[in-house]
N, C-alpha and C. Protein backbone atom coordinates (compact mmCIF):
# COMPACT_ATOMS: atom_id res chain seq x y z
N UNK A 1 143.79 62.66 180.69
CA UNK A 1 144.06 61.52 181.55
C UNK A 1 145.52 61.58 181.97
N UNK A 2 145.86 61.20 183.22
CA UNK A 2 147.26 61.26 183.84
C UNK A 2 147.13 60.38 184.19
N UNK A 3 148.31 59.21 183.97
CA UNK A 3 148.38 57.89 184.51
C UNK A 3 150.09 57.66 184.56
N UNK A 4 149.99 56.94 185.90
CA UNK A 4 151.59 56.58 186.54
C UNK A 4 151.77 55.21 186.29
N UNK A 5 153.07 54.92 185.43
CA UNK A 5 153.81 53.46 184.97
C UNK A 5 154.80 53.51 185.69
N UNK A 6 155.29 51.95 185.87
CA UNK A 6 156.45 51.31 186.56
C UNK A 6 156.71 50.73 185.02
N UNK A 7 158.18 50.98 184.63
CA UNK A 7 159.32 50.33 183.16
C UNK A 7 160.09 49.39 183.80
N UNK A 8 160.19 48.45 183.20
CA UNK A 8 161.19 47.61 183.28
C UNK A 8 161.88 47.37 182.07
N UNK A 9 163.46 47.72 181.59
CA UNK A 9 164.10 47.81 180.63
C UNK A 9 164.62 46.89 180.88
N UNK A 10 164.98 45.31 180.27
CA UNK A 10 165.78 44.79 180.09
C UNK A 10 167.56 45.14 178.92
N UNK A 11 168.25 44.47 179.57
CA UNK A 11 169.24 44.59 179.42
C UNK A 11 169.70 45.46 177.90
N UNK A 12 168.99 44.51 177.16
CA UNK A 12 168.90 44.67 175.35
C UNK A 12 168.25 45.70 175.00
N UNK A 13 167.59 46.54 175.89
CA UNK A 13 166.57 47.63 175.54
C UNK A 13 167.47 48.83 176.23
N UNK A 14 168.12 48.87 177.60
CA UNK A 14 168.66 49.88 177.48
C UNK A 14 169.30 51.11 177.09
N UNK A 15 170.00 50.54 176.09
CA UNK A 15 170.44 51.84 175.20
C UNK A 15 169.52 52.35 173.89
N UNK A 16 168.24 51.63 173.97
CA UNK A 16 167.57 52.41 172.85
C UNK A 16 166.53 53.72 173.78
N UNK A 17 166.24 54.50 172.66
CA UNK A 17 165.65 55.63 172.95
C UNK A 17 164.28 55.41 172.49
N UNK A 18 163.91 54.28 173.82
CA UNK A 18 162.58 54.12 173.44
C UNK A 18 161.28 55.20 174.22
N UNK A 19 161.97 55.71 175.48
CA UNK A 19 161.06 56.93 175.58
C UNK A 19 161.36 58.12 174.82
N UNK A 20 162.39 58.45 174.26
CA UNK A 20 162.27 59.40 173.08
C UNK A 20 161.49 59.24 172.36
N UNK A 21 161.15 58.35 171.79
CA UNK A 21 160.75 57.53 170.85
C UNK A 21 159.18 58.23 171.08
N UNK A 22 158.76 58.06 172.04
CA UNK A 22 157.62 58.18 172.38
C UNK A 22 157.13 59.58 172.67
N UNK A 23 157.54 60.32 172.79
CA UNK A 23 157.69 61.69 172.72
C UNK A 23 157.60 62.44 171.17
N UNK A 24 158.34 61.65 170.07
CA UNK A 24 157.93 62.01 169.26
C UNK A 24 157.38 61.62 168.44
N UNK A 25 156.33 60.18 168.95
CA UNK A 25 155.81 59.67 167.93
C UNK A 25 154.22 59.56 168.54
N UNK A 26 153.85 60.33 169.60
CA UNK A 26 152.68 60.33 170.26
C UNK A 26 152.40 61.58 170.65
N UNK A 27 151.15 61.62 171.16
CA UNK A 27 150.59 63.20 171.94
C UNK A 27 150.35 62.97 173.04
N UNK A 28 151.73 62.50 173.93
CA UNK A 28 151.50 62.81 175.23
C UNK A 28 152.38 63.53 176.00
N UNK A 29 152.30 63.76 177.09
CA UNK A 29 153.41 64.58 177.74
C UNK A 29 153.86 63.72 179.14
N UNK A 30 155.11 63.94 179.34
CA UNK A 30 155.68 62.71 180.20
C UNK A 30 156.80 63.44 180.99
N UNK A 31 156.51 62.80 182.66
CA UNK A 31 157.40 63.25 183.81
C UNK A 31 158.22 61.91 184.16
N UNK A 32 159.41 62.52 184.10
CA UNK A 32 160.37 60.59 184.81
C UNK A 32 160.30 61.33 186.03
N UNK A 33 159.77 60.74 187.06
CA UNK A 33 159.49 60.70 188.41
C UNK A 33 160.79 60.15 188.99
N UNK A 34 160.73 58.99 188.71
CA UNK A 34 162.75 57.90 189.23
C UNK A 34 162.66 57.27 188.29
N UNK A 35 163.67 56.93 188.55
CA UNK A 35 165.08 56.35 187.23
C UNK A 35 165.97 55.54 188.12
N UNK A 36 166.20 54.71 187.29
CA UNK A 36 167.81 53.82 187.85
C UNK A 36 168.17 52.98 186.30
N UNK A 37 169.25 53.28 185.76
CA UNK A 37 169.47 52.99 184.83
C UNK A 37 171.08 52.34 184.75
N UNK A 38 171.48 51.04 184.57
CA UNK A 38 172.78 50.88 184.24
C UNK A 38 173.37 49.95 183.49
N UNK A 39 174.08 49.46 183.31
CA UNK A 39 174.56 48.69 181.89
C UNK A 39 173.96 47.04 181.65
N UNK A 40 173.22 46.59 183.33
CA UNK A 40 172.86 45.14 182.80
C UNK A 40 171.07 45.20 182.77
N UNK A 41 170.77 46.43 183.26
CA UNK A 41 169.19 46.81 183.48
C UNK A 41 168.63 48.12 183.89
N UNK A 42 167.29 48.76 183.46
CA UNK A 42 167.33 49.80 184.42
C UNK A 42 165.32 49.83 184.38
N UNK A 43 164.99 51.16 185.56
CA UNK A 43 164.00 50.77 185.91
C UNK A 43 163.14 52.16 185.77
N UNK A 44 162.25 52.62 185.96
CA UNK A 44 162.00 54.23 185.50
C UNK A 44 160.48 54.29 185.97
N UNK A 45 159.67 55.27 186.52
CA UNK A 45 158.69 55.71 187.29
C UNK A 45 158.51 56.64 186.45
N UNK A 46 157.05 56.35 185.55
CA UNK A 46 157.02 57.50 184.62
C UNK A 46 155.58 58.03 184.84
N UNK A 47 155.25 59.42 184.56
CA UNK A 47 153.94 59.65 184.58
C UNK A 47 153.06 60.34 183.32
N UNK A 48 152.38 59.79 182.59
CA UNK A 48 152.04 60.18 181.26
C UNK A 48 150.53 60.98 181.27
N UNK A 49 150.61 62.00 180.35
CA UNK A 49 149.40 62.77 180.59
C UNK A 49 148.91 62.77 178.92
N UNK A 50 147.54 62.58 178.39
CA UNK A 50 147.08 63.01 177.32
C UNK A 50 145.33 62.08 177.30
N UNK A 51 145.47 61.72 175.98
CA UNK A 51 143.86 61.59 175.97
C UNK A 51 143.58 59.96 176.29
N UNK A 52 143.15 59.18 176.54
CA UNK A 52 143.15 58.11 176.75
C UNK A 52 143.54 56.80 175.93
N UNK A 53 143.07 57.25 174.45
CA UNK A 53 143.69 56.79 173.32
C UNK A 53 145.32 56.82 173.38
N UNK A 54 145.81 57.94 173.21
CA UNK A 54 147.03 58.42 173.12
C UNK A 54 148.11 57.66 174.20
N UNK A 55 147.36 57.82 174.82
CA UNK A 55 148.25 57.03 176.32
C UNK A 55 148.36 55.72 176.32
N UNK A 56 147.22 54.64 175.93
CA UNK A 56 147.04 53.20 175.35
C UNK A 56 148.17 53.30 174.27
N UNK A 57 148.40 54.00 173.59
CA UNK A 57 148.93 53.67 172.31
C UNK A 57 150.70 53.96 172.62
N UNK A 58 150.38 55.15 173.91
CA UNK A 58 151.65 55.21 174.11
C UNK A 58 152.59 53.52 174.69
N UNK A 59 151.66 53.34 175.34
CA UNK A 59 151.83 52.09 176.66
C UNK A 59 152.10 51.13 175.95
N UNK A 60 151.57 50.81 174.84
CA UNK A 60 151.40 49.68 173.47
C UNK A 60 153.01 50.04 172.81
N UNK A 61 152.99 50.97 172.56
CA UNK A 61 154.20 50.60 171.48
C UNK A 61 155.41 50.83 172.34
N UNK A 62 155.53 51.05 173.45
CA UNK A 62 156.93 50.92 174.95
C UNK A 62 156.59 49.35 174.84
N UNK A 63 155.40 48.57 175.05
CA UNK A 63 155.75 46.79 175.41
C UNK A 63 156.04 46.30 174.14
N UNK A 64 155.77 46.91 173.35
CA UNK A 64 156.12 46.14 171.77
C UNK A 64 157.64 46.15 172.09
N UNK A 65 158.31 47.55 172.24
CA UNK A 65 159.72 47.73 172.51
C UNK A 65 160.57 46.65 172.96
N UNK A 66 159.72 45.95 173.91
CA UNK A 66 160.48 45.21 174.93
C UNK A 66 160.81 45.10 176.56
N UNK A 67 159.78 46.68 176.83
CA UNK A 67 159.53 46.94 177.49
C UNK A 67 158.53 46.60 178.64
N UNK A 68 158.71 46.12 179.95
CA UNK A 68 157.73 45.75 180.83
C UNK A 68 156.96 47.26 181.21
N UNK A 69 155.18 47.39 181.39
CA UNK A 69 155.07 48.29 181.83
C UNK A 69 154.10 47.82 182.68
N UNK A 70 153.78 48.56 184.25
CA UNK A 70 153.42 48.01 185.00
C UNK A 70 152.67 48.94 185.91
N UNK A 71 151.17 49.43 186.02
CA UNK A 71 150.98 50.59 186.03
C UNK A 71 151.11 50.97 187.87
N UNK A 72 150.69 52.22 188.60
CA UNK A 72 151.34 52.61 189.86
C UNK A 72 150.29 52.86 190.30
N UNK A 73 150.45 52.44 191.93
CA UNK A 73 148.94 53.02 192.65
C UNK A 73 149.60 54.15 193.57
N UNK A 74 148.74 55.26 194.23
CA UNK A 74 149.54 55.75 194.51
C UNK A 74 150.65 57.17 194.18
N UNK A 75 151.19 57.42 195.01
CA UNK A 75 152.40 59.12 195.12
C UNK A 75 153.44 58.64 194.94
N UNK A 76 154.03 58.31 193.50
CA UNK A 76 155.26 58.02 193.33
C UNK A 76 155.91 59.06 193.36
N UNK A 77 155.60 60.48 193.28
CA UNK A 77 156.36 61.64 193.75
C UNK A 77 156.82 61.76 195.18
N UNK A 78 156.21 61.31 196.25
CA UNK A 78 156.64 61.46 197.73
C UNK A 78 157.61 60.11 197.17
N UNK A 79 157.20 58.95 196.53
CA UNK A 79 158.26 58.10 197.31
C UNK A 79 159.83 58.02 197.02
């Protein structure tokens, strides 16, 4: 399964390494498409590939984070 998220990092979440996080605490594989990241917020276009489980669980423990996730319709690569 390949599925495209819209992140919303609030302020307090920025400097954690919560997509690291996720990289090594799941089985999925992940493209940052865009990014905008800076000291009062940042925003990130991500695209996650694995089994459907894996990807729920990924998605689950980024909103536990603090994280808004918000999924994409659509070629976020052209845009």
């Amino acid at each position: 399964m390949k599925d495209r998220f819209h992140l919303t990092f609030p302020r307090e979440r920025v400097p954690e390494p919560v997509i690291c996080n996720v990289a090594k605490q799941f089985d999925v594989v992940f493209s940052i498409r865009r990014a905008s990241v800076d000291a009062q917020a940042g925003w990130m276009d991500l695209q996650m590939e694995g089994t459907d489980e894996e990807v729920e669980r990924a998605v689950e423990y980024i909103q536990s984070q603090g994280v808004r996730v918000d999924p994409i319709e659509g070629d976020i690569i052209a845009g």
